[in-house]
C-alpha atoms as a PDB file:
ATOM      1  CA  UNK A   1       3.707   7.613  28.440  1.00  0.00           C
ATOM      2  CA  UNK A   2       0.196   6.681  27.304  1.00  0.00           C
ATOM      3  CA  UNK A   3      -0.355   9.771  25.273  1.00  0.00           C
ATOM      4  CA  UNK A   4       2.228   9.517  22.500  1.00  0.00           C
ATOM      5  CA  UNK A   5       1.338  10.454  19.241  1.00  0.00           C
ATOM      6  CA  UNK A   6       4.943   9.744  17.993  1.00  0.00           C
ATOM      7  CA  UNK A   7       4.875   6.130  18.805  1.00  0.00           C
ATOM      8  CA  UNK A   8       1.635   5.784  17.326  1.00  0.00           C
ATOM      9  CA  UNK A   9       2.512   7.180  13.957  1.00  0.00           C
ATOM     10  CA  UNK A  10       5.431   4.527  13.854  1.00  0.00           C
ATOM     11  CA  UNK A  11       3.077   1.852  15.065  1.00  0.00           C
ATOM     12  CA  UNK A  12       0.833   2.675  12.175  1.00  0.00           C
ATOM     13  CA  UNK A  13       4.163   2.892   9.541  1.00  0.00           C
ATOM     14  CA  UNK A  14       5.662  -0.170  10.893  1.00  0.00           C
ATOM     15  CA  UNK A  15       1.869  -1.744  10.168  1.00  0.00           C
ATOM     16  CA  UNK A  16       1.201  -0.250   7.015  1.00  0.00           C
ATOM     17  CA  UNK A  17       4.530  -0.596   5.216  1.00  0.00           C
ATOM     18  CA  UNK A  18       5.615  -4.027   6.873  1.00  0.00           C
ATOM     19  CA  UNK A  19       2.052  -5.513   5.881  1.00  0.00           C
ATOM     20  CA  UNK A  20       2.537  -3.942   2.179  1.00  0.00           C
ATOM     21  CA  UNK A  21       5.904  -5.562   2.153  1.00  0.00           C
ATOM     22  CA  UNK A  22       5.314  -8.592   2.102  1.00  0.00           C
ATOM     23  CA  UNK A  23       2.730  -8.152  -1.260  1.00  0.00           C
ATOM     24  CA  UNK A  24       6.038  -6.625  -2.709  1.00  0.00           C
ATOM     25  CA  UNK A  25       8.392  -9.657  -1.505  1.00  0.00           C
ATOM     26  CA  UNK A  26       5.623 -12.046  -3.181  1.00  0.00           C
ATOM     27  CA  UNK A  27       5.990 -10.654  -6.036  1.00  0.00           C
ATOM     28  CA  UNK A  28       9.788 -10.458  -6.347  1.00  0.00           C
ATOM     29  CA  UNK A  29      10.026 -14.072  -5.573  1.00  0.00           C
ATOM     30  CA  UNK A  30       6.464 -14.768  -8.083  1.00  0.00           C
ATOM     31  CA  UNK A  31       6.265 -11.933 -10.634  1.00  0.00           C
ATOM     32  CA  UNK A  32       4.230  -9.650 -11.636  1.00  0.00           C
ATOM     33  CA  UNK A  33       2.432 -12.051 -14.626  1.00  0.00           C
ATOM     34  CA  UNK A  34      -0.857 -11.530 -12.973  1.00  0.00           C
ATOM     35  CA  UNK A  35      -0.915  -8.063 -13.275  1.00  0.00           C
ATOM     36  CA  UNK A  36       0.646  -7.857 -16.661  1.00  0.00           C
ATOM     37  CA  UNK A  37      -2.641 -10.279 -17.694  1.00  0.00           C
ATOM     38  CA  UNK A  38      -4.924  -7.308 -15.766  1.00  0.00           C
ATOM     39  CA  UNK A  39      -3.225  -3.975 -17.443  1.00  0.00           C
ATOM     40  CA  UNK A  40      -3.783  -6.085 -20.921  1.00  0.00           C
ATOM     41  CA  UNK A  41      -7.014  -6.602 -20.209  1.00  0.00           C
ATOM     42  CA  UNK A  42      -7.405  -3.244 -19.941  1.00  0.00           C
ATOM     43  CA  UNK A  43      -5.785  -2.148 -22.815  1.00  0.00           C
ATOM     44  CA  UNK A  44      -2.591  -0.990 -20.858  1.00  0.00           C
ATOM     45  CA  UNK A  45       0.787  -1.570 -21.499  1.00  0.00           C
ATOM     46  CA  UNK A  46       1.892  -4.512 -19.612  1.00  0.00           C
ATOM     47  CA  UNK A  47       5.386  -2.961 -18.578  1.00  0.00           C
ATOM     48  CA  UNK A  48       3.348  -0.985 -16.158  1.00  0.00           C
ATOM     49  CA  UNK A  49       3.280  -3.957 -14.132  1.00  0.00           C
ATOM     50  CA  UNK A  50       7.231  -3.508 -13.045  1.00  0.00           C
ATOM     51  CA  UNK A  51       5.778   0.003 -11.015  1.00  0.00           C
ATOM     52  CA  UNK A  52       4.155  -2.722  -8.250  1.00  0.00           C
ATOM     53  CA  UNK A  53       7.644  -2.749  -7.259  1.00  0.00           C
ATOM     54  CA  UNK A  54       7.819   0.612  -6.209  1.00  0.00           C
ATOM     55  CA  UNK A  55       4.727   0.527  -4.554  1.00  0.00           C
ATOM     56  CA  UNK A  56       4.933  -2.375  -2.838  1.00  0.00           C
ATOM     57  CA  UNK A  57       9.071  -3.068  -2.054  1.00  0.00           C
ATOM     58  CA  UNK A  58      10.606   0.737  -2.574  1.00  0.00           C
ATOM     59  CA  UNK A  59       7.335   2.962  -0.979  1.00  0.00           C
ATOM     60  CA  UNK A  60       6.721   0.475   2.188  1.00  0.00           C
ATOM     61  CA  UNK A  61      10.488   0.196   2.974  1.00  0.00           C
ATOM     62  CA  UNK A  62      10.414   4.515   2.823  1.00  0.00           C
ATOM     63  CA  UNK A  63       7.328   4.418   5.060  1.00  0.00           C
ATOM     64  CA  UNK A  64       8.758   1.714   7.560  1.00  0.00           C
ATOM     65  CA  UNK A  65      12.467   3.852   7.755  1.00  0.00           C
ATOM     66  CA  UNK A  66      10.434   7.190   7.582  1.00  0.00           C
ATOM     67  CA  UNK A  67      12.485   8.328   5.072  1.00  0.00           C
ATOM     68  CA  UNK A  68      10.426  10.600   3.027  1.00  0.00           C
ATOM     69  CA  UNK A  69       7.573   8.712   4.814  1.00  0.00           C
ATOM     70  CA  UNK A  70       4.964  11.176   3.060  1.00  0.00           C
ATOM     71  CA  UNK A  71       6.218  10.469  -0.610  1.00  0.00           C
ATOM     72  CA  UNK A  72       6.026   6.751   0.222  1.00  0.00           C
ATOM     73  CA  UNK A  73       2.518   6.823   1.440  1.00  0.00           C
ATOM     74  CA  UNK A  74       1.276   8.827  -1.504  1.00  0.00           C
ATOM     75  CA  UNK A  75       2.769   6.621  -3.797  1.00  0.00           C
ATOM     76  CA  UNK A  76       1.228   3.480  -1.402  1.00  0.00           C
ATOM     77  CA  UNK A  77      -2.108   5.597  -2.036  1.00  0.00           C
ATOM     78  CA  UNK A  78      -1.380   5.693  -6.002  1.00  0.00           C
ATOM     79  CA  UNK A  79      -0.547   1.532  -5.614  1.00  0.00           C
ATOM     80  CA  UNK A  80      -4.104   0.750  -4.442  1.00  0.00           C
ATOM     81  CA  UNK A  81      -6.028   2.934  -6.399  1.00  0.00           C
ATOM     82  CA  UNK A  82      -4.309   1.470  -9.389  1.00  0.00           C
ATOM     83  CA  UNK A  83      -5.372  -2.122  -7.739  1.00  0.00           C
ATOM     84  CA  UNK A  84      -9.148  -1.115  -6.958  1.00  0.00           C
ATOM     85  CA  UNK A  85      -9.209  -0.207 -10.223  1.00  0.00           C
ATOM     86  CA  UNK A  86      -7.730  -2.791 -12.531  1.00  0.00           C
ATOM     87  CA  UNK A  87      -8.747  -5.731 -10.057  1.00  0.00           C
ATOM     88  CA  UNK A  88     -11.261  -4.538  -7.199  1.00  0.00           C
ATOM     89  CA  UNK A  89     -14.113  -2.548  -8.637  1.00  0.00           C
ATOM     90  CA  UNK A  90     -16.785  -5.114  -9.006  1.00  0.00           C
ATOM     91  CA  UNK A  91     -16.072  -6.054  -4.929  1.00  0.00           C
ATOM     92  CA  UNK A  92     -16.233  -2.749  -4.096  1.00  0.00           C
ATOM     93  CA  UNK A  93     -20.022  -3.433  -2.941  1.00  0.00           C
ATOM     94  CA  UNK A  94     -19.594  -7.167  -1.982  1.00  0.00           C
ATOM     95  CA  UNK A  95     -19.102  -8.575   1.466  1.00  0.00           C
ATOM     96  CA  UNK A  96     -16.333 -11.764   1.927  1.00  0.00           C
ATOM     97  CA  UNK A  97     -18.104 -15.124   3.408  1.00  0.00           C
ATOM     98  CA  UNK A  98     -17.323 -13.612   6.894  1.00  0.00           C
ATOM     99  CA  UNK A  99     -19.339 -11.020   6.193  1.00  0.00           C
ATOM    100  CA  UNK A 100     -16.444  -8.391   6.249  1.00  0.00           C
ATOM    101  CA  UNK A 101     -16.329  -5.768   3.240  1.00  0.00           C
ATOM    102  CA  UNK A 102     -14.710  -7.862   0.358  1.00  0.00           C
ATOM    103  CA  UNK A 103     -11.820  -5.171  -0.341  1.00  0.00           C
ATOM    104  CA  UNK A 104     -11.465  -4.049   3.784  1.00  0.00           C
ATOM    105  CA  UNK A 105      -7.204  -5.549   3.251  1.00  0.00           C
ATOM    106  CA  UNK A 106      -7.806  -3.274   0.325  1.00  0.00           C
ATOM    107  CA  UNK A 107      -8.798  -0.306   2.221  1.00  0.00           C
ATOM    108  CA  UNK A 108      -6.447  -0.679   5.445  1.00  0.00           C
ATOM    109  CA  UNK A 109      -3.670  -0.041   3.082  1.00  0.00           C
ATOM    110  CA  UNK A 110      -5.194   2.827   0.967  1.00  0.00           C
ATOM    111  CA  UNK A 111      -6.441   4.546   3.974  1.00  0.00           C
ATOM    112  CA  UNK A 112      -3.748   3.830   6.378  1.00  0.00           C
ATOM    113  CA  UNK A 113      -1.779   5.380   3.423  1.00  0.00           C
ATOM    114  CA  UNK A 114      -3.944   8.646   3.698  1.00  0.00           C
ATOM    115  CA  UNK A 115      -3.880   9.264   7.051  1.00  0.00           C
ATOM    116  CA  UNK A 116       0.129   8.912   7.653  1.00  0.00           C
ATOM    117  CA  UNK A 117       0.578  10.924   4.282  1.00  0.00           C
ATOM    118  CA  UNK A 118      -1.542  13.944   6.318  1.00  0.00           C
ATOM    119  CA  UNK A 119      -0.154  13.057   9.858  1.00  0.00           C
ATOM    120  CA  UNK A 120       3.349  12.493   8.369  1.00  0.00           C
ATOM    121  CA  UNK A 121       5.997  10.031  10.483  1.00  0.00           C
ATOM    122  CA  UNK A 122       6.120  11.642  13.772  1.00  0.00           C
ATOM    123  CA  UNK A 123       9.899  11.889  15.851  1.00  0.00           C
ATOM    124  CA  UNK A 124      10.892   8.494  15.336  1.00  0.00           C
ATOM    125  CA  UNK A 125      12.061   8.989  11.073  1.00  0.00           C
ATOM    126  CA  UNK A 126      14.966   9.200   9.242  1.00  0.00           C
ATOM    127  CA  UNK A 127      14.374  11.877   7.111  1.00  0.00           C
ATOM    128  CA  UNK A 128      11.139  13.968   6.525  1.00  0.00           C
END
């Protein structure tokens, strides 16, 4: 009972996409203006900005039903590095005022992406 791999891969899904979720909800209900102002400021085209909605509503929802759980994390991956970059990169050395790594919500998502795009969704999915 205690050693099951399968339940933790869903505990880590449900985590991972459920937490990203609710960034994706946000911005249905708020818009994506802020990062429209960020891919202008880097010389992007602003229309980019509609893609959060695929990694943040479209990807988590495929992670949390493991349905094509691995092709939801990698594009979950491809959301944060896009954030680090265009938002992130001068925290990226910087510690918060509790003393935790300024970009660790950051991370948890990128790297929680990572590992359940190599360990994949486990027995409890919908579709691989």
């Amino acid at each position: 009972m205690l050693d099951n791999p399968d339940l933790g891969k869903l505990v880590l899904r449900l985590t991972l996409g459920g937490l990203m979720l609710f960034h994706g909800i946000a911005k249905i209900f708020n818009g994506v203006g802020f990062i429209e102002a960020q891919l202008a400021g880097h010389h992007l085209p602003t229309v980019i900005a509609y893609g959060v909605y695929v990694g943040e509503v479209v990807a988590p929802l495929m992670v949390i039903l493991g349905f094509y759980t691995r092709i939801g994390a990698l594009i979950i991956v491809f959301n944060m590095l896009v954030a680090l970059v265009l938002v992130h990169m001068n925290e990226l050395l910087a510690l918060s005022r509790s003393g935790g790594w300024a970009i660790e919500l950051q991370a948890f998502f990128l790297f929680s992406a990572v590992a359940v795009f190599f360990m994949g969704p486990g027995k409890f999915k919908l579709k691989s």
